[in-house]
Protein backbone atom coordinates (compact mmCIF):
# COMPACT_ATOMS: atom_id res chain seq x y z
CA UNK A 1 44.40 111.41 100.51
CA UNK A 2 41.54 108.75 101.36
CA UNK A 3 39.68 109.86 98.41
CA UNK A 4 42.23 108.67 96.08
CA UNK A 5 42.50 105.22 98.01
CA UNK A 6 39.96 103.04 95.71
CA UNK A 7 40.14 104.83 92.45
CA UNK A 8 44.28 104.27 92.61
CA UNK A 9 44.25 101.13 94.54
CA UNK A 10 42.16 98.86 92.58
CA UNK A 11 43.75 99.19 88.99
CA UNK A 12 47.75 99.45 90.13
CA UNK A 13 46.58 96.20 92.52
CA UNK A 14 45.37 94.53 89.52
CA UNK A 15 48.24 95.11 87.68
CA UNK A 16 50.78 93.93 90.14
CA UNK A 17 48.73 90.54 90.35
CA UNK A 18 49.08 90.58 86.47
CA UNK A 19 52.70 91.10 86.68
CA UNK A 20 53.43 88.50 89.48
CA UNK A 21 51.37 85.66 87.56
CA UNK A 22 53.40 82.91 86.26
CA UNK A 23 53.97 83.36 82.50
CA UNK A 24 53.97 79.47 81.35
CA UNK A 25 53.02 78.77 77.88
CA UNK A 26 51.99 75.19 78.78
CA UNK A 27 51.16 73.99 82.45
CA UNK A 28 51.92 70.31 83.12
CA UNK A 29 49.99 70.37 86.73
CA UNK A 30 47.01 70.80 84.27
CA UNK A 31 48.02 68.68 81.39
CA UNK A 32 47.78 65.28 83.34
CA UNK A 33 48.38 62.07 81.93
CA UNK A 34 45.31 59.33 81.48
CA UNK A 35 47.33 57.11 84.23
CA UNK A 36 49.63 60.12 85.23
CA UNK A 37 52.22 57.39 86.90
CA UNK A 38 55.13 58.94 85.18
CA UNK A 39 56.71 62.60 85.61
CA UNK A 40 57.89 64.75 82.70
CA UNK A 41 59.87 67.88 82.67
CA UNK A 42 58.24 69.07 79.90
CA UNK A 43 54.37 68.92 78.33
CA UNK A 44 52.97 70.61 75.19
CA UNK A 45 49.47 70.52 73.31
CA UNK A 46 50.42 69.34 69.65
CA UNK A 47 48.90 71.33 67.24
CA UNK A 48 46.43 68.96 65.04
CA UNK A 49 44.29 65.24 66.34
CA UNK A 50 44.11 66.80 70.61
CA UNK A 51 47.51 65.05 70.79
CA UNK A 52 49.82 66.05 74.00
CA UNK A 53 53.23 64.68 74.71
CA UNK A 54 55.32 65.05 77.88
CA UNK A 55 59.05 64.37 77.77
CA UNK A 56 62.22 64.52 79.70
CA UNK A 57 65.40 64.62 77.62
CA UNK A 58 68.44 63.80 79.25
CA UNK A 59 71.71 65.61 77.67
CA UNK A 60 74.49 63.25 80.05
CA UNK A 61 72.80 60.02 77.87
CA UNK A 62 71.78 61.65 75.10
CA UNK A 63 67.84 59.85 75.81
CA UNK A 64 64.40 61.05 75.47
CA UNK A 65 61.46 59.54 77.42
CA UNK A 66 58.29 60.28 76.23
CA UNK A 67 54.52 59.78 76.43
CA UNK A 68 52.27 60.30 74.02
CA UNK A 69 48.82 60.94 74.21
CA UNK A 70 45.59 61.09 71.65
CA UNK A 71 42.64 59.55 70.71
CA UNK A 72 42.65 57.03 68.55
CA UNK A 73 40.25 57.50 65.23
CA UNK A 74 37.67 54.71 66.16
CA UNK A 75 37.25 52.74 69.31
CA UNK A 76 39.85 49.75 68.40
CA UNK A 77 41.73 52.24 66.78
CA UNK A 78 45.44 53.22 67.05
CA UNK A 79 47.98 55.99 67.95
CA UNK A 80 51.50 56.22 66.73
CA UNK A 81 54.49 59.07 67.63
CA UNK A 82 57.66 59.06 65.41
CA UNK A 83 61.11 60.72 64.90
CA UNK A 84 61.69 61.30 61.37
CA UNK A 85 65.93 61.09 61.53
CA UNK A 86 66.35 61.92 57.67
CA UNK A 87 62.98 64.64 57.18
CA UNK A 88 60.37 65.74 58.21
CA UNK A 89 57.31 63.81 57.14
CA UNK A 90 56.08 60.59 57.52
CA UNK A 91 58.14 58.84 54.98
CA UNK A 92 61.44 57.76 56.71
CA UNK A 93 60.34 58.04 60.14
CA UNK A 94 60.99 55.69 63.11
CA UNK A 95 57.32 55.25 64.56
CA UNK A 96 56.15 53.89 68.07
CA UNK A 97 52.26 52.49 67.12
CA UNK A 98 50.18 51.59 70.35
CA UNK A 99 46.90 49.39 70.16
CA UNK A 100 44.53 46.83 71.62
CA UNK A 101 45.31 43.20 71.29
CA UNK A 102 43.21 40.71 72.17
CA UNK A 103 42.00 42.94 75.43
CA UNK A 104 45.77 44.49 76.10
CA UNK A 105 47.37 47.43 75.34
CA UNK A 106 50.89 46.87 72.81
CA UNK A 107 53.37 48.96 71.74
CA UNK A 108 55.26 47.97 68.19
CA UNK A 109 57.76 49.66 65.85
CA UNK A 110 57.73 50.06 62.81
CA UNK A 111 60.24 51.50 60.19
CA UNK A 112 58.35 53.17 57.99
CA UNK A 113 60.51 53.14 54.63
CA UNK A 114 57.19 54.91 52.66
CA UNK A 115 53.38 55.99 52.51
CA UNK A 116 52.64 52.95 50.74
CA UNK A 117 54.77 50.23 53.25
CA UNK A 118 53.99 50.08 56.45
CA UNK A 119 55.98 46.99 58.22
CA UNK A 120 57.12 45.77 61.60
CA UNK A 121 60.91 45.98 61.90
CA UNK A 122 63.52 47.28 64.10
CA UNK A 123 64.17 51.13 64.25
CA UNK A 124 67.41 52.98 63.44
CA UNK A 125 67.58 53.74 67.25
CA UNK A 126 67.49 51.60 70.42
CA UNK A 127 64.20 51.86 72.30
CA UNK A 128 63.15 50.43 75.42
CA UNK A 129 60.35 50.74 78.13
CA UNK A 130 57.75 51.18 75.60
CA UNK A 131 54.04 50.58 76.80
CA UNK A 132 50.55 51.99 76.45
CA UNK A 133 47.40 52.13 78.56
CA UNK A 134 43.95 53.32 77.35
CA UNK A 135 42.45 55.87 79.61
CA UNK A 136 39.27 57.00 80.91
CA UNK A 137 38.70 59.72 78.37
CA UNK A 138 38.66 57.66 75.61
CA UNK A 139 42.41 58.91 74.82
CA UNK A 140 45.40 55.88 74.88
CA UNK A 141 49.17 57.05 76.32
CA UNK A 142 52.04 55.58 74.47
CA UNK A 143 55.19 55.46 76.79
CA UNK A 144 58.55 55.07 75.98
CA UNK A 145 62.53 55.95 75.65
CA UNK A 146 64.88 56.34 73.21
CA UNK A 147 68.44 56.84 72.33
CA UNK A 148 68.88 60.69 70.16
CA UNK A 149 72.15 61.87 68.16
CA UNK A 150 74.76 63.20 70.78
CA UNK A 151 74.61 66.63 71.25
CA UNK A 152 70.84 66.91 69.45
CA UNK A 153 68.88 70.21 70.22
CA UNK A 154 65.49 69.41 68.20
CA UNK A 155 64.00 66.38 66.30
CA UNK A 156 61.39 66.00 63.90
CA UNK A 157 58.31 64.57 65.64
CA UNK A 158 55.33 62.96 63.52
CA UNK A 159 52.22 61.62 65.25
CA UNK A 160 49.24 59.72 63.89
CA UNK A 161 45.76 58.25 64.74
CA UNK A 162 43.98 55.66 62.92
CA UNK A 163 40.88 53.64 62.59
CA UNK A 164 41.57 50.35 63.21
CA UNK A 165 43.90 47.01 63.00
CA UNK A 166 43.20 44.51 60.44
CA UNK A 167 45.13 40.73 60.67
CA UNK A 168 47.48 42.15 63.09
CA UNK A 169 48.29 45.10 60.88
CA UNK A 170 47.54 49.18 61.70
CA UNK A 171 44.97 50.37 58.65
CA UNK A 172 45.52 53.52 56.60
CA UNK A 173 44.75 56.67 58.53
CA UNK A 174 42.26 59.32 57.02
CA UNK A 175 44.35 61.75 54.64
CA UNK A 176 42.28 64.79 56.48
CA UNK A 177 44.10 68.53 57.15
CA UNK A 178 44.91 67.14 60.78
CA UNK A 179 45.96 64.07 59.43
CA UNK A 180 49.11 65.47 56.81
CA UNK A 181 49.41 68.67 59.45
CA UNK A 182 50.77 65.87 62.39
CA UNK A 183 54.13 66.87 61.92
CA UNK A 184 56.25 69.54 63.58
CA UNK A 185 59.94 70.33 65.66
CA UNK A 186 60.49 69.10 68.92
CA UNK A 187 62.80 71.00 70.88
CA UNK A 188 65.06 69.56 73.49
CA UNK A 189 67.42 71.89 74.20
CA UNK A 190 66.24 75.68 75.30
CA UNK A 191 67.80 78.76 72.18
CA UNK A 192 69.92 81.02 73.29
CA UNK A 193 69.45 84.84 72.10
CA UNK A 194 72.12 86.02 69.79
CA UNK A 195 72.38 88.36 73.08
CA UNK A 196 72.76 86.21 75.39
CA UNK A 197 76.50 84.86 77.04
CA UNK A 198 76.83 81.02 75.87
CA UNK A 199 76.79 78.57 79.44
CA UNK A 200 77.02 74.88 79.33
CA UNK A 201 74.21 73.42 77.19
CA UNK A 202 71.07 73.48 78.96
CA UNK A 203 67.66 70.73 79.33
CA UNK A 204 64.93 72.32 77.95
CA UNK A 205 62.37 71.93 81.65
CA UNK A 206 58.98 73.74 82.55
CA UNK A 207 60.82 76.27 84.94
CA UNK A 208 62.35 77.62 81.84
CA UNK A 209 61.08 81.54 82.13
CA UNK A 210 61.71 81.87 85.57
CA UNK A 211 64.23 85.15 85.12
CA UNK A 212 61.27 86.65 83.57
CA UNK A 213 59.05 85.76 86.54
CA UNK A 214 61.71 87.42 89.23
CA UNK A 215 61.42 90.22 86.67
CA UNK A 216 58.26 90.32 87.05
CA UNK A 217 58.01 90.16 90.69
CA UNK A 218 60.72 92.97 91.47
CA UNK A 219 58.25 95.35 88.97
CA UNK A 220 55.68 94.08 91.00
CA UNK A 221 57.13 94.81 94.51
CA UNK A 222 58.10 98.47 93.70
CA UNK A 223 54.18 98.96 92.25
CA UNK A 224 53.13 97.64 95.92
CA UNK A 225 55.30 100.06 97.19
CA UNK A 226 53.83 102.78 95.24
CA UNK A 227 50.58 101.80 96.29
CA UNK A 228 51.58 102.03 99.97
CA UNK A 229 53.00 105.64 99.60
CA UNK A 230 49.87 106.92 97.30
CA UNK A 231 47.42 105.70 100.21
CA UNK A 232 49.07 106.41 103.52
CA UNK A 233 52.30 109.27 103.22
């Protein structure tokens, strides 16, 4: 039976370390943070402008925490992440907009009624904490937390770079593919199949998967076993 040890062993071994492997679709260890002071539950890659955001929701306050990451168009330029309440574009959203002033990172909101006005003001929701810090990589973080609708499983996120700030005022961003593609879902609370029983609402966190991973290990386990009774029974 020793003849049939390496020509068995090596591709059943292979795929019981493929089956064991942790099956995340985004790994936060990896996706640091410019200043990385903060912890999030959750990270993602946004599709369009190498945007990331991290974010923790918490369902007993009904409060998101975020942090927002991107670089900005042009040095001196400016990021901005938004929750559009009423749609899911640009117009009507609630924006966080994070630049350099006069050496210091700032963080200001603006209620952003259309495309064409773009003013300072008070959002529809309370925010707090906000702050931003320019990193390293030439990327700026915007941090901050706000108050969602009770009970909310998803929001719709919009997030923007642009070029500059001009008498205290962010200028027009480029009207590019990535530019009008900057807007998408953000889930907070994990689906449930149509299968599946219905538990108390659940957080949406990085561990989610981890069923599938003890799945994974118990196929894994009995392949090892196989392995061990091919090479030496």
């Amino acid at each position: 039976m020793g003849s049939l040890f390496t020509p068995l062993l090596l591709p059943l071994f292979c795929l019981c370390l493929t089956l064991i492997s942790p099956t995340h679709s985004t790994d936060c260890s990896s996706l640091k943070l410019s200043g990385g002071k903060k912890q999030y539950s959750n990270c993602t890659h946004l599709p369009t402008l190498n945007a990331t955001l991290h974010f923790t929701y918490n369902a007993t306050n009904s409060s998101l925490s975020i942090a927002f990451s991107a670089p900005p168009a042009k040095a001196g330029g400016w990021i901005a992440w938004a929750v559009n309440p009423t749609g899911t574009g640009m117009a009507g959203s609630q924006a966080l907009l994070a630049f350099k002033n006069n050496g210091s990172m700032v963080v200001k909101t603006y209620n952003i009624s259309s495309y064409s006005s773009i003013v300072e003001g008070k959002l529809s929701f309370d925010v707090w904490d906000l702050e931003a810090e320019a990193g390293s990589d030439g990327k700026m973080v915007l941090y901050g937390s706000l108050k969602v609708e009770e009970s909310a499983e998803k929001l719709n996120q919009v997030w923007q770079v642009g070029p500059g700030i001009a008498d205290g005022h962010p200028m027009k961003h480029e009207f590019d593919k990535a530019n009008l593609g900057s807007v998408g879902e953000l889930q907070l609370v994990e689906k449930l199949t149509p299968s599946s029983p219905s538990p108390s609402p659940q957080v949406a966190n990085a561990n989610s998967g981890y069923g599938l991973r003890v799945t994974q290990l118990n196929v894994g386990f009995w392949i090892l076993g196989l392995i061990y009774f091919i090479v030496f029974m």
